[in-house]
Structures are given as structure tokens and as C-alpha cells.
Protein backbone atom coordinates (compact mmCIF):
# COMPACT_ATOMS: atom_id res chain seq x y z
CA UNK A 1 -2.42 1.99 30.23
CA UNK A 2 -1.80 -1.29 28.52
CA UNK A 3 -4.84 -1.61 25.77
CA UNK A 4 -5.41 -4.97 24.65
CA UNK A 5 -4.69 -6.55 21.71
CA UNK A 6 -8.08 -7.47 21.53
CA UNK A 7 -9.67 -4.47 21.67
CA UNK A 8 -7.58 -2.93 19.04
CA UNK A 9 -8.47 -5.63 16.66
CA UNK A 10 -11.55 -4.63 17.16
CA UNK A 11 -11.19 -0.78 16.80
CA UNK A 12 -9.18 -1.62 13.36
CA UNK A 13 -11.77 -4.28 12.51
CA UNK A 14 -14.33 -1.73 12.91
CA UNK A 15 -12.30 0.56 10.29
CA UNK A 16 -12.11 -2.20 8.08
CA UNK A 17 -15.59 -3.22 8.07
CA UNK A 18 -17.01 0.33 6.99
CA UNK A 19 -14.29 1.10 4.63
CA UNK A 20 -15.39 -2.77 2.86
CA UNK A 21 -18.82 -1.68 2.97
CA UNK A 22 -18.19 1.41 0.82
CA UNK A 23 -15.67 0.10 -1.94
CA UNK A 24 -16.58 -2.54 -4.27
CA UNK A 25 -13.01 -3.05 -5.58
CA UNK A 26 -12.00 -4.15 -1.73
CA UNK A 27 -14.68 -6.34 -1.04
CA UNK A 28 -13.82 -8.58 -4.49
CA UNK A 29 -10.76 -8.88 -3.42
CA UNK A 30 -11.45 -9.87 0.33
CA UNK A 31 -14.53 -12.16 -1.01
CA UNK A 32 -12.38 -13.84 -3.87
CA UNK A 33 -9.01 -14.24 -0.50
CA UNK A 34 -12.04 -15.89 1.55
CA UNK A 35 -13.28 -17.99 -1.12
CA UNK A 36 -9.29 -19.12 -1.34
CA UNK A 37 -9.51 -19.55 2.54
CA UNK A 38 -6.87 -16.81 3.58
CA UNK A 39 -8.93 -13.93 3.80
CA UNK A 40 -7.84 -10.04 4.18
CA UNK A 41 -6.28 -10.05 7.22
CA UNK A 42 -2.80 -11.80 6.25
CA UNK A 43 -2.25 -9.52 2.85
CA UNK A 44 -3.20 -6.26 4.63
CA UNK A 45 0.20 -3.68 4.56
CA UNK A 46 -1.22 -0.80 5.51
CA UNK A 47 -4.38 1.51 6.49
CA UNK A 48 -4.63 4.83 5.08
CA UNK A 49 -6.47 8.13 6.64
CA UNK A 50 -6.26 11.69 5.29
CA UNK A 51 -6.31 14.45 7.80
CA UNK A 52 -6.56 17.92 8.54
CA UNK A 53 -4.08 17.50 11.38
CA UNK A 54 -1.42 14.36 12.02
CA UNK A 55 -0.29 14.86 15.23
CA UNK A 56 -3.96 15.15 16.53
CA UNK A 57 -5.45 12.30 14.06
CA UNK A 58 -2.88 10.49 15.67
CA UNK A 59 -3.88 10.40 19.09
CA UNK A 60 -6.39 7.81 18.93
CA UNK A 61 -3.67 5.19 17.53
CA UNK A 62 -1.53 6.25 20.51
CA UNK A 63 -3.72 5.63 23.04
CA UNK A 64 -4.21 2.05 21.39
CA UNK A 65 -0.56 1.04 21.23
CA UNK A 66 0.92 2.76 17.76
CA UNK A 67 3.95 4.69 17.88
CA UNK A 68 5.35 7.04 15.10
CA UNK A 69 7.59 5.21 13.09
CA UNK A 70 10.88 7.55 13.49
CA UNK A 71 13.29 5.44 11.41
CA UNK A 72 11.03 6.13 8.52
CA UNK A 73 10.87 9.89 9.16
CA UNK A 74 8.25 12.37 8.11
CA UNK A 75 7.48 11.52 4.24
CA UNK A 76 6.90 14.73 1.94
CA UNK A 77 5.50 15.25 -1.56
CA UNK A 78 4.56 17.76 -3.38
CA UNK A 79 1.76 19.07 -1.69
CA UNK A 80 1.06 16.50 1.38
CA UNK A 81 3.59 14.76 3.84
CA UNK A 82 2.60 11.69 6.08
CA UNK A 83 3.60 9.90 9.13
CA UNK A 84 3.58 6.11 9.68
CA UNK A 85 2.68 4.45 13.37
CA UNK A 86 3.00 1.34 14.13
CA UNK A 87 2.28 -1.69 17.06
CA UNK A 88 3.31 -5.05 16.46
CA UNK A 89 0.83 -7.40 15.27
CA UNK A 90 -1.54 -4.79 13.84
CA UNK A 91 -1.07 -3.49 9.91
CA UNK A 92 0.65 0.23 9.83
CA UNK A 93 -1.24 3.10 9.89
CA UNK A 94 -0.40 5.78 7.27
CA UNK A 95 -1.39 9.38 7.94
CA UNK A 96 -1.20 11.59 5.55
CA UNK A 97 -2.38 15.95 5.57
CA UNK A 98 -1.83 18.66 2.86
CA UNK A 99 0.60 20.96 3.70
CA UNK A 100 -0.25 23.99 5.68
CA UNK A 101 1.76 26.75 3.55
CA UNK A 102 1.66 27.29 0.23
CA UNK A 103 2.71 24.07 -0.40
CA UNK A 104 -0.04 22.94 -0.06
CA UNK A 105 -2.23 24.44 -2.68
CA UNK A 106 -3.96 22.62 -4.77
CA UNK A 107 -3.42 19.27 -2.76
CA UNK A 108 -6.41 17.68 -2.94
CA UNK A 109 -7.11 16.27 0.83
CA UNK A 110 -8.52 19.09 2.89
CA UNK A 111 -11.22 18.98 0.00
CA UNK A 112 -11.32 14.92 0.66
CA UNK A 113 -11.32 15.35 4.55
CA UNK A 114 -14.20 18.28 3.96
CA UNK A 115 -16.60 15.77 2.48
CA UNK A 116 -15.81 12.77 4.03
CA UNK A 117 -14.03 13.60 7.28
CA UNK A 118 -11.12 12.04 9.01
CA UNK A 119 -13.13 9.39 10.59
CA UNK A 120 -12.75 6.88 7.65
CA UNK A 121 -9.99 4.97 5.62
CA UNK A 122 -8.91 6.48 2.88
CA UNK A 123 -7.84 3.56 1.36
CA UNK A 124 -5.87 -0.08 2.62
CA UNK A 125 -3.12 -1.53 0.96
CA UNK A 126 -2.59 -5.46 0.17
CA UNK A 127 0.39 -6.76 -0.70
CA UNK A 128 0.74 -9.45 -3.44
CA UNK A 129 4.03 -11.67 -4.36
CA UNK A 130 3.57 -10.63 -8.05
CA UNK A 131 2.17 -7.05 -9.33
CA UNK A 132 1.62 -7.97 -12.80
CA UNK A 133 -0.57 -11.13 -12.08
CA UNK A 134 -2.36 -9.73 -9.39
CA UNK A 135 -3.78 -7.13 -11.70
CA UNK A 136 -4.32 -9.45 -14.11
CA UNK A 137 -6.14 -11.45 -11.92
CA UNK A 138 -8.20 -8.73 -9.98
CA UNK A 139 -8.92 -7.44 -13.45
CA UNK A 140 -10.84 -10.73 -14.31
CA UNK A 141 -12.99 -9.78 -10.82
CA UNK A 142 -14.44 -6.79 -12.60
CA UNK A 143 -11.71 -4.53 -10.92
CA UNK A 144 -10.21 -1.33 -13.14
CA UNK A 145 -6.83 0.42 -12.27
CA UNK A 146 -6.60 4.10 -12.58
CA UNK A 147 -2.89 4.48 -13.54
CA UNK A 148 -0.55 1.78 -14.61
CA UNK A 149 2.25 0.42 -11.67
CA UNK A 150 4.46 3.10 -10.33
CA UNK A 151 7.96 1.72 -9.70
CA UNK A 152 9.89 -0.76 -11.99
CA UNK A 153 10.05 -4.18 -11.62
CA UNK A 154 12.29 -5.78 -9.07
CA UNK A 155 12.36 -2.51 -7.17
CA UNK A 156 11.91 -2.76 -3.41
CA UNK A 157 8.47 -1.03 -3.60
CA UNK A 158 5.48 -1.31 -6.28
CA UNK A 159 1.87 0.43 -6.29
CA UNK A 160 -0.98 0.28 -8.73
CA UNK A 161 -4.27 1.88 -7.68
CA UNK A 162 -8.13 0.61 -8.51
CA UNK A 163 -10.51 3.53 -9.57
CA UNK A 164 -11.74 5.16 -6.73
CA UNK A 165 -15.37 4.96 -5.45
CA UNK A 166 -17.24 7.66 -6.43
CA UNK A 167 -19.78 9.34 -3.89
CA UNK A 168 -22.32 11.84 -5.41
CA UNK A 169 -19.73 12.81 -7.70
CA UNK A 170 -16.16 12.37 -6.05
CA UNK A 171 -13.68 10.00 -5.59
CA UNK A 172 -14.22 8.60 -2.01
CA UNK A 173 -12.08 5.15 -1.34
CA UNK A 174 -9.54 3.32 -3.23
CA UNK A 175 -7.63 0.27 -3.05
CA UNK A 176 -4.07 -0.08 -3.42
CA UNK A 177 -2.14 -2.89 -4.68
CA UNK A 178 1.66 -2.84 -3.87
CA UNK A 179 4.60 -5.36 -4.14
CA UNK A 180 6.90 -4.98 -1.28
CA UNK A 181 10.32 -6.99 -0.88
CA UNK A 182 13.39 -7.53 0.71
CA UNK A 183 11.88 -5.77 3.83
CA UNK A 184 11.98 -2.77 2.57
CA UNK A 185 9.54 -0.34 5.11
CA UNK A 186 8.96 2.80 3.30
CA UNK A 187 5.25 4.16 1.35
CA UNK A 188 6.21 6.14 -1.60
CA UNK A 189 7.12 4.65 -5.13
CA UNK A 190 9.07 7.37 -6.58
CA UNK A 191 6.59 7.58 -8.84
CA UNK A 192 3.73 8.02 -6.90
CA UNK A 193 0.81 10.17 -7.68
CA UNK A 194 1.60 13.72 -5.90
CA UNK A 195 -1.97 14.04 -4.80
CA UNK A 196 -1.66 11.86 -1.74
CA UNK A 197 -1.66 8.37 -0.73
């Protein structure tokens, strides 16, 4: 079945547009990139959903065109590993899951997938040229980081994340900032947080 790249624009759009309604921090940035006149779509790097199950969470992205990203590999921290499927065109989709062993203790996205299901983005990622201005700049929009930036400069891969959105209590959605270069195709900062992506 060939699906069209229309309608998976709109199946992604749709993710986007409910994730942006529930995370201040994202819509600042996408209002301030529309005000500019390039908007979110040409910064996106990647969508992020936590799961109970990969392979299964994956099926939907399948049937719309994605495949598994086997040069990458099956990524593993701690407590969670993730798998990355992609279709030309279309930003990445990052899956990530706790580890079903005792690996896996403590991890916190079964809790995350509990109370907010697998149905929703986790969190997107935009890439910007520079790391250190863009927080500088997103921190005059009203936006606070929760960590400093994981990975040292002129490294291949950077990541700073805003606070997360909190929903009755817990963090829900959060947007990640990362600096990518010299086509460099991988997630994980070594540095990055072991609680998930």
C-alpha cells in the first residue's frame, strides 16, 4: 500500500498540533519561528513517544511509510532503550520503552505512559545552528531549562531540555533543544539524562 505523503503530513500534523496545544515552551518557540516567517516545520529533528511496547507502537508509523532505522541500531540506557524510524521527507520518529527486566526498575516511562498513554508526543526536538544563543534567546521568551547542555561544544550532538509541563502534578511534555552537525544521525548525548528521552 503506498500511503501518501499527504496524508502522513497530516497524521504527524495532527501529533504536532495536540502536543503544541499542551506545552507552552513549544508554542513560544513555534510562535516567535512564525513571527520570523520560517515556522516549525523546517527546525523539527525529531518526534518523541514513550511506550509500553516498540515493536507494537511502531506499527502505525509502518503502515504510513517509516522504517526502523537499522544503521543506527537499538539505543540502550540505563533503564530504557529506543528505536528510530524513518521516511524521507517526514522528521524521525524516536521510540523509546523501559526495559522489561530488571533493568528497568525505576525507569520512569511505564509511570509516564500510565498517565498519559502512548497516544501523545512525549516531546519534539528542534535543531538550532548555535546551542548557547538559542537558549539565550528562548530564555528571553519566558522559556526555563531544566539541566544545563549535555555534550561539549563542537561535539557532533548537543541537547538542553525546557522544564517539562506539569499536569495535575507531573511532568507531561518537554521540549528539546539540540545542535546536530556534520550529519551526524544518532539521539543520545553521552550525557544524557538516564530517565529517557
Amino acid at each position: 500500500m503506498d500511503v501518501t505523503n499527504q496524508h502522513v503530513d497530516n497524521v504527524i500534523q495532527n501529533y504536532i498540533e495536540r502536543y503544541l496545544a499542551g506545552n507552552a515552551a513549544a508554542r513560544s518557540v513555534r510562535d516567535a519561528l512564525v513571527a520570523l516567517g520560517v515556522g516549525l516545520r523546517p527546525v523539527l529533528d525529531h518526534l518523541s513517544i514513550r511506550t509500553l511496547d516498540v515493536q507494537e507502537r511502531a506499527l502505525e508509523f509502518e503502515a504510513l511509510g517509516f522504517t526502523y532505522d537499522s544503521n543506527l541500531g537499538v539505543m540502550e540506557r540505563d533503564s530504557w532503550w529506543a528505536k528510530v524510524y524513518r521516511r524521507a521527507g517526514f522528521p524521525p520518529i524516536y521510540i523509546d520503552q523501559a526495559f522489561t527486566d530488571a533493568r528497568g526498575t525505576g525507569c520512569p516511562i511505564p509511570q509516564w505512559v500510565a498517565r498519559f498513554t502512548d497516544g501523545t508526543l512525549h516531546h519534539i526536538a528542534i535543531n538550532v545552528d548555535n546551542l548557547e544563543l538559542a537558549v539565550e534567546q528562548f530564555s528571553a521568551l519566558g522559556l526555563k531549562f531544566s539541566d544545563g547542555i549535555m555534550g561539549e561544544p563542537g561535539a557532533p550532538f548537543r541537547q538542553i531540555y525546557a522544564e517539562p509541563e506539569i499536569v495535575d502534578g507531573e511532568p507531561f511534555t518537554t521540549l528539546e533543544i539540540i545542535e546536530r552537525r556534520w550529519g551526524y544521525t544518532g539521539f543520545l548525548s553521552p550525557t544524557a539524562p538516564a530517565g529517557g528521552e
